[in-house]
C-alpha atoms as a PDB file:
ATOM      1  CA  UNK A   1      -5.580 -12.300  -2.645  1.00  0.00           C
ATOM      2  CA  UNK A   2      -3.808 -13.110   0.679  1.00  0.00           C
ATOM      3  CA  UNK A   3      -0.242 -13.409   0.928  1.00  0.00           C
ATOM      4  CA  UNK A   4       2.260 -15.278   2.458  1.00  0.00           C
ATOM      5  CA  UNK A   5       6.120 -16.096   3.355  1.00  0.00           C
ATOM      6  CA  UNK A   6       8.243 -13.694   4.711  1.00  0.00           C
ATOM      7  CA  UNK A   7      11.113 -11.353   3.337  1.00  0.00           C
ATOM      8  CA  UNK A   8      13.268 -14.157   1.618  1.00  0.00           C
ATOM      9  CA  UNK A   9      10.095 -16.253   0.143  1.00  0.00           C
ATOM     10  CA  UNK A  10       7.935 -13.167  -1.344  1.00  0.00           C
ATOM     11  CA  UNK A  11       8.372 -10.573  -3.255  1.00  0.00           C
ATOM     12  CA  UNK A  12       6.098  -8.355  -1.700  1.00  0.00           C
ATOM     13  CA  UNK A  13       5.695  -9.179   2.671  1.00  0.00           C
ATOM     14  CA  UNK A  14       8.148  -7.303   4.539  1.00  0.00           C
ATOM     15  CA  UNK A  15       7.918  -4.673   2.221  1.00  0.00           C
ATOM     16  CA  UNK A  16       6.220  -1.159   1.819  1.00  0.00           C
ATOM     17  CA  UNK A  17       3.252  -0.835  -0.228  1.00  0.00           C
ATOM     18  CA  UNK A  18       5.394   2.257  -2.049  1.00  0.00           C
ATOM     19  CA  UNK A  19       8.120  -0.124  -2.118  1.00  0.00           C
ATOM     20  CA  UNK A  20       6.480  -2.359  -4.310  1.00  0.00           C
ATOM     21  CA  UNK A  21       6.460  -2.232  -8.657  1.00  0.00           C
ATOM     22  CA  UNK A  22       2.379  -3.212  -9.069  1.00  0.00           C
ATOM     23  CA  UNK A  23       1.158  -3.656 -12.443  1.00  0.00           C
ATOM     24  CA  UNK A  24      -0.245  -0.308 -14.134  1.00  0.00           C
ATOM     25  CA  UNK A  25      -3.667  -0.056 -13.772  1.00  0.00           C
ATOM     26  CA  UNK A  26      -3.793  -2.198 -10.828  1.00  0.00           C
ATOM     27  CA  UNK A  27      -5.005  -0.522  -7.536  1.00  0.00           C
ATOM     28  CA  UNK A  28      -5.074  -1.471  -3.854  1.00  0.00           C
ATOM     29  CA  UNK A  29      -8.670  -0.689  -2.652  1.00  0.00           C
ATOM     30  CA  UNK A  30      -8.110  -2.346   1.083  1.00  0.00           C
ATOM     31  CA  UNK A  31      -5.894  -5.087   2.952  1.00  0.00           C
ATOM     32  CA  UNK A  32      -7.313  -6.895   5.882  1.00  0.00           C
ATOM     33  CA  UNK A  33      -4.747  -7.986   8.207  1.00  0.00           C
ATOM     34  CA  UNK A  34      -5.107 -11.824   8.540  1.00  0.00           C
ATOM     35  CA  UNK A  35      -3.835 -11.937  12.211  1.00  0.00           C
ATOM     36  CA  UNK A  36      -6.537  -8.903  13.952  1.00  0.00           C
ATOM     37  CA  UNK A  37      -8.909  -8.359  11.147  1.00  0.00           C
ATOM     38  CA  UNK A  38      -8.014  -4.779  11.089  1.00  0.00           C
ATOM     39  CA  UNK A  39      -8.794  -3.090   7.700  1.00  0.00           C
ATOM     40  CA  UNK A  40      -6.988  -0.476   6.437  1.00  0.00           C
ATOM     41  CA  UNK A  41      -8.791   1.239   3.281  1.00  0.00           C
ATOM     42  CA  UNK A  42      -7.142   4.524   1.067  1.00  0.00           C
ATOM     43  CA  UNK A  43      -4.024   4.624  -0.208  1.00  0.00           C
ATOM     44  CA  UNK A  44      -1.657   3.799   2.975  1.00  0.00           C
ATOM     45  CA  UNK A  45       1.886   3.615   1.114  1.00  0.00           C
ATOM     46  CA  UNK A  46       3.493   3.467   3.888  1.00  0.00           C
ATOM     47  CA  UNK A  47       1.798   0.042   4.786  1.00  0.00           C
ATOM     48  CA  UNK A  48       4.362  -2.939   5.693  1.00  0.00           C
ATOM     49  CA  UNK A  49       2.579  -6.243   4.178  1.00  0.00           C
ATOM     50  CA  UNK A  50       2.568  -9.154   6.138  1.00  0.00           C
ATOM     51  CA  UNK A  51       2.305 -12.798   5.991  1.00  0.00           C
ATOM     52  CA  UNK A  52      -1.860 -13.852   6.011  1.00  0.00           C
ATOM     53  CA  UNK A  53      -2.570 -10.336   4.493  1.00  0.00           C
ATOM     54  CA  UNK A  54      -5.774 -10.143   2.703  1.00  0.00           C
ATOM     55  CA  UNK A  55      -5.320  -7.743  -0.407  1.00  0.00           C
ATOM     56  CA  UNK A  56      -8.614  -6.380  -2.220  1.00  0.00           C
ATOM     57  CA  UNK A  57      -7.253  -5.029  -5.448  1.00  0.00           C
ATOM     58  CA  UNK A  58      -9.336  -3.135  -8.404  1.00  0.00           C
ATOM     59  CA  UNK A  59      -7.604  -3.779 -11.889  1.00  0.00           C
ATOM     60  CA  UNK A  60      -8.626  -1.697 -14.476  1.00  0.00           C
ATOM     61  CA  UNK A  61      -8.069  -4.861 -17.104  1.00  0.00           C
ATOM     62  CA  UNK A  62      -7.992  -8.038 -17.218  1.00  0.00           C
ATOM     63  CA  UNK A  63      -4.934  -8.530 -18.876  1.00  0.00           C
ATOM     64  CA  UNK A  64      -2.895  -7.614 -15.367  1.00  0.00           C
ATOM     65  CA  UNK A  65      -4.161 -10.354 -13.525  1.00  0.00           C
ATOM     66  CA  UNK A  66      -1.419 -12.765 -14.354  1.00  0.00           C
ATOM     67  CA  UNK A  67       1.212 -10.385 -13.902  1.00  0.00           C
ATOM     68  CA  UNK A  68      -0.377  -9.777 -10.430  1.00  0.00           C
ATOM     69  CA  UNK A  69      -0.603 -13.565  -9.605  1.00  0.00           C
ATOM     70  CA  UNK A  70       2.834 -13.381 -10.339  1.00  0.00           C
ATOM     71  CA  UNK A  71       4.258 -10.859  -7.985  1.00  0.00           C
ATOM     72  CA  UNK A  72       1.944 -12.112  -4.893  1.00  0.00           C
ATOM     73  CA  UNK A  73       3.554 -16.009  -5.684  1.00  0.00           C
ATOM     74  CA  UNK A  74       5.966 -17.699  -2.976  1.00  0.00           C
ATOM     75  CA  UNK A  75       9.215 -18.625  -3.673  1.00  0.00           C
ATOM     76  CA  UNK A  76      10.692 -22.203  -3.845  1.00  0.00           C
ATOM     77  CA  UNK A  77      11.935 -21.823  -0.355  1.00  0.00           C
ATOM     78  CA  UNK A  78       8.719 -21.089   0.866  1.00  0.00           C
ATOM     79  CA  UNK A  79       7.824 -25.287   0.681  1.00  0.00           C
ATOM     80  CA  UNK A  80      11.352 -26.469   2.037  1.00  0.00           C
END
């Protein structure tokens, strides 16, 4: 998934990876920064997303996608 907006428009860029409440069973396997390319695998908690982010997640079911969609989503304000 790649995200987007900044610290008013998302709930998630700006923000520590440790920071964040994922779903259970969902697991961050490697983000690839949008703006370099750099890829940082492992478990990095102390990660700062950022806007064009690419996120590589491994859920463990299905079920947690939408809740996932749902967290990585822009905010109104993110259009106006």
């Amino acid at each position: 998934m790649v995200v987007h907006g900044d610290k008013n428009t998302s709930a998630i860029v700006s923000r520590r990876i440790s920071g964040i409440k994922w779903p259970s069973d969902c697991y961050i396997a490697a983000i690839v920064r949008g703006a370099t390319g750099e890829v940082i695998m492992g478990h990095h908690t102390e990660t700062i997303l950022q806007d064009g982010d690419h996120i590589i997640f491994f859920v463990s079911r299905r079920r947690v996608l939408p809740e996932l969609e749902k967290l990585i989503q822009v905010k109104m304000g993110f259009f106006g």
